[in-house]
N, C-alpha and C. Protein backbone atom coordinates (compact mmCIF):
# COMPACT_ATOMS: atom_id res chain seq x y z
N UNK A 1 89.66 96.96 95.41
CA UNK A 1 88.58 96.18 94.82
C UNK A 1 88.74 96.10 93.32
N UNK A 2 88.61 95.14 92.28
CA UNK A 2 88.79 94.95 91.33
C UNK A 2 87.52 95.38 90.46
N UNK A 3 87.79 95.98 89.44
CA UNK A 3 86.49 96.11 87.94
C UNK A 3 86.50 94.69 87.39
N UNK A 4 84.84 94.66 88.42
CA UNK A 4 84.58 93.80 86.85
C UNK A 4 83.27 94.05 86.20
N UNK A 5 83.60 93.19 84.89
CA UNK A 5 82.43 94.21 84.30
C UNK A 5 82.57 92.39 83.66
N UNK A 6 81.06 92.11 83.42
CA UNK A 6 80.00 90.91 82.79
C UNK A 6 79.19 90.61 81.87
N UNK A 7 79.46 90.52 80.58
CA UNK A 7 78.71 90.18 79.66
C UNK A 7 77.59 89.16 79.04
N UNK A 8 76.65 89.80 79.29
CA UNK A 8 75.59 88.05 79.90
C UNK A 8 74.53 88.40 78.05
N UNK A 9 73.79 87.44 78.61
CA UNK A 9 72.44 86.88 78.00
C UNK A 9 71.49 86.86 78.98
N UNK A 10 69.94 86.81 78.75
CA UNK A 10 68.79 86.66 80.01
C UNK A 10 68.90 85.32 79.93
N UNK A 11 68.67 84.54 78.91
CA UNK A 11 68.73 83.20 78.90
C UNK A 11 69.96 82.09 79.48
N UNK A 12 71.09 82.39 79.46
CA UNK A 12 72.22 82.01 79.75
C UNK A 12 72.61 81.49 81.07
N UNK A 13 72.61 79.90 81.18
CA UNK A 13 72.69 79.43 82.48
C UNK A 13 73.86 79.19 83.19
N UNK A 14 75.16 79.49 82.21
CA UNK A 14 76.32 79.89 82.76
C UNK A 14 76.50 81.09 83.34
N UNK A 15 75.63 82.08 82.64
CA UNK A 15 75.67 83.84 83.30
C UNK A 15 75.21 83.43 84.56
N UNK A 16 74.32 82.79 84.58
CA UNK A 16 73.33 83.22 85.95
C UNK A 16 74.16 82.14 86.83
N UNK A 17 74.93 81.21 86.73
CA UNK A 17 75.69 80.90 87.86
C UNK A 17 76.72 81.50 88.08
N UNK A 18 77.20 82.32 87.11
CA UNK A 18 78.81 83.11 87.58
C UNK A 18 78.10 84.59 88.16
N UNK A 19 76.72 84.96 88.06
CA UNK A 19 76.24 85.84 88.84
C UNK A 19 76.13 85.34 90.32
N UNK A 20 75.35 84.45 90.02
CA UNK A 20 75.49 83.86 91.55
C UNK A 20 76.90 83.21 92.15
N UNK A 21 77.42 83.21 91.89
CA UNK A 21 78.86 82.94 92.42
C UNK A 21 79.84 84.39 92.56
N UNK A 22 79.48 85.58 92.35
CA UNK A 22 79.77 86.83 92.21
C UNK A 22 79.13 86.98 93.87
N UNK A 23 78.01 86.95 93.77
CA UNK A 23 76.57 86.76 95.08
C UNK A 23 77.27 86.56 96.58
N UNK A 24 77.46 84.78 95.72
CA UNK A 24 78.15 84.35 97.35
C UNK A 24 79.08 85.11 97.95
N UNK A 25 79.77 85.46 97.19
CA UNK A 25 81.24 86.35 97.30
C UNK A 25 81.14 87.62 97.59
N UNK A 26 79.94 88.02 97.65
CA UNK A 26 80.02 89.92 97.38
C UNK A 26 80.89 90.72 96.81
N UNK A 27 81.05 90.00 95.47
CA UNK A 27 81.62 90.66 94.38
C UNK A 27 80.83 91.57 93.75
N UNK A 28 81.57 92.97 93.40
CA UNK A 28 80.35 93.53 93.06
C UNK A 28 80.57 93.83 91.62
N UNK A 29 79.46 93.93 90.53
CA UNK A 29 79.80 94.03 89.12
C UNK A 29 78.89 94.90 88.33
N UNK A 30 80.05 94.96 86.88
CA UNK A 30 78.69 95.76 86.15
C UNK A 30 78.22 95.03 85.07
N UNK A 31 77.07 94.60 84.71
CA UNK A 31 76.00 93.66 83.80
C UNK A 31 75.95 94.36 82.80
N UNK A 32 76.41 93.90 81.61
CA UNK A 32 75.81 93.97 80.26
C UNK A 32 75.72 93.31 79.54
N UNK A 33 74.24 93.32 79.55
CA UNK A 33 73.26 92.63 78.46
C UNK A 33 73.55 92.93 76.99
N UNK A 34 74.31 92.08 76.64
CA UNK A 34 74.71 92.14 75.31
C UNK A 34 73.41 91.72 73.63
N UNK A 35 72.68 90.67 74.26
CA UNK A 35 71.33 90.31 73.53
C UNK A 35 70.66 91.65 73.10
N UNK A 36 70.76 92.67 74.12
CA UNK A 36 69.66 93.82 73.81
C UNK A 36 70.59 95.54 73.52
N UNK A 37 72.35 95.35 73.67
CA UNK A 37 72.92 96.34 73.68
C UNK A 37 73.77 95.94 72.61
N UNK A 38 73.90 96.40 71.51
CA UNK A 38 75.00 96.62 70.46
C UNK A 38 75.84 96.77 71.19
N UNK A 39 76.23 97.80 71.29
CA UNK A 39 77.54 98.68 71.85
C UNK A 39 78.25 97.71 72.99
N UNK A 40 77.28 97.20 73.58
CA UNK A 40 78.42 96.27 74.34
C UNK A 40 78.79 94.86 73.42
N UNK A 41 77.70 94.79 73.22
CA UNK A 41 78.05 92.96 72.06
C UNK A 41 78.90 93.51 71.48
N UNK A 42 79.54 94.44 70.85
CA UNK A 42 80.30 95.07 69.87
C UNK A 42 81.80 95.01 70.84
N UNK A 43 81.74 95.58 71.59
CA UNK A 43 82.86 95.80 73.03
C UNK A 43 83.27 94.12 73.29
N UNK A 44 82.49 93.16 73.93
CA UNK A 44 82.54 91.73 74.41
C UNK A 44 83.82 91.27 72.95
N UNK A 45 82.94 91.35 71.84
CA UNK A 45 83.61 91.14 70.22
C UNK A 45 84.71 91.23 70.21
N UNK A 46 84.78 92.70 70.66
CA UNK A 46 86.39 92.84 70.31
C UNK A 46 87.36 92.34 71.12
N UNK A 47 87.05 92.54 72.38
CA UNK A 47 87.95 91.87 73.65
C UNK A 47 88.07 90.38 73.43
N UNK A 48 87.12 89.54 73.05
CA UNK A 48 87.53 88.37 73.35
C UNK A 48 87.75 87.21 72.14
N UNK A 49 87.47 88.09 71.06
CA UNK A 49 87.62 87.77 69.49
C UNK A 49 86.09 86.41 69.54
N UNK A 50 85.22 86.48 70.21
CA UNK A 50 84.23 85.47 70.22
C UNK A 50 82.74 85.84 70.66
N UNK A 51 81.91 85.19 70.04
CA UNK A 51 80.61 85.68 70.70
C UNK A 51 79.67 84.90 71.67
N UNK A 52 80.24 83.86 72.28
CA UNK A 52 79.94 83.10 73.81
C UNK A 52 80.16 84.06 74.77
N UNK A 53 78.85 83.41 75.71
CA UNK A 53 79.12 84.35 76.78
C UNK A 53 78.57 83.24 77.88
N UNK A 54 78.97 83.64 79.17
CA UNK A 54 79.66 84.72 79.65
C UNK A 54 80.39 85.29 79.35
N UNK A 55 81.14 86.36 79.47
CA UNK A 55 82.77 86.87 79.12
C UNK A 55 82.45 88.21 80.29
N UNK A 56 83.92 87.83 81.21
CA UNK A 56 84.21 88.41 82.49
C UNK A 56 85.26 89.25 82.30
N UNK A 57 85.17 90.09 82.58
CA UNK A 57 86.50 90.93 82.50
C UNK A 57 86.62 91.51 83.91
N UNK A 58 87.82 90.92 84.34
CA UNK A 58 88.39 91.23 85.59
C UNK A 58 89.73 91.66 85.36
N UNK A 59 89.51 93.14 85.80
CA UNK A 59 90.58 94.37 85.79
C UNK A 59 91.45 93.55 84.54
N UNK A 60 90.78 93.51 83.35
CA UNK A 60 91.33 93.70 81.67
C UNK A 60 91.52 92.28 81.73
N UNK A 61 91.44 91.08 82.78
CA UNK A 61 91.95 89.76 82.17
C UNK A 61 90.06 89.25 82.15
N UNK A 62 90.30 88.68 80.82
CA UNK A 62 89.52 87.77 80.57
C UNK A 62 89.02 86.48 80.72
N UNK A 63 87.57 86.10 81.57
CA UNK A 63 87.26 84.52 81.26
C UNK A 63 86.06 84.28 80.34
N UNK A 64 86.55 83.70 79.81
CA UNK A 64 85.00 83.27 78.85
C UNK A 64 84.35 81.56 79.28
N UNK A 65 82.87 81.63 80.03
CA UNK A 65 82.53 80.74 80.66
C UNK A 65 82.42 80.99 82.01
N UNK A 66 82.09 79.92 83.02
CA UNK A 66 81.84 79.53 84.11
C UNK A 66 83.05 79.26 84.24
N UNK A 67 84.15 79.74 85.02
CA UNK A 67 85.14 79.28 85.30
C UNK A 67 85.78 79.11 87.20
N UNK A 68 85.22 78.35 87.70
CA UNK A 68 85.05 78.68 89.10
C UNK A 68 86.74 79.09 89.90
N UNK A 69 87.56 78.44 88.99
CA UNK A 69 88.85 78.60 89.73
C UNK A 69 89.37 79.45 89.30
N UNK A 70 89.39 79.94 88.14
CA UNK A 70 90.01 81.32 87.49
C UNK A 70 89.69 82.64 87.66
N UNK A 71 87.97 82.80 88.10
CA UNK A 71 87.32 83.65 88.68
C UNK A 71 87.54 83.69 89.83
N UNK A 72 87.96 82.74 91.17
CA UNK A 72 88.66 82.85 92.48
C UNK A 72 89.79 83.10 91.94
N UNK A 73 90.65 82.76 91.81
CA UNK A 73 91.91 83.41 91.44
C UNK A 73 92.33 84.81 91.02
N UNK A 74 91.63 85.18 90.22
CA UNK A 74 91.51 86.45 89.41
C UNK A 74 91.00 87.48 90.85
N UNK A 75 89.95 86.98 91.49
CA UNK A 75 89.16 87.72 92.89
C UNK A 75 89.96 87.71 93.54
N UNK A 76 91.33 86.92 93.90
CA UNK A 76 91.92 86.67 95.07
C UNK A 76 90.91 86.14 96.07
N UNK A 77 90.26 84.81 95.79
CA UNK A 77 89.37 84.33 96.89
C UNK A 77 89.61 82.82 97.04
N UNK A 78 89.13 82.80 98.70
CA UNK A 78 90.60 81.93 99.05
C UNK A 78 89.29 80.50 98.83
């Protein structure tokens, strides 16, 4: 099973569809709320040299955005 770990916003309507597209899939992840956590906004920063989010990190590769085919790909989902 792959780490992934999710860097969202509450507001963010790209987060909340790449959550729900995590959903369909029973992908399972770890959420951080970067709006209300330094330490991760700080972490997201450095990994992806940008402060848009989403930003997905699947086992160390990065997507920044809603990316429906790169996130299947990355999942191995067919």
């Amino acid at each position: 099973m792959s780490k992934v770990t999710i860097y969202t916003t509450p507001t963010c309507v790209y987060c909340k569809m790449t959550k729900a597209f995590f959903k369909e899939h029973n992908v399972a992840y770890e959420e951080k709320n970067v709006s209300i956590d330094a330490a991760a906004r700080d972490e997201m920063i450095a990994k992806s040299n940008q402060m848009g989010v989403p930003v997905t990190d699947i086992d160390g590769q990065l997507t920044v955005g809603f990316d429906k085919e790169r996130l299947s790909k990355l999942l191995h989902l067919k």
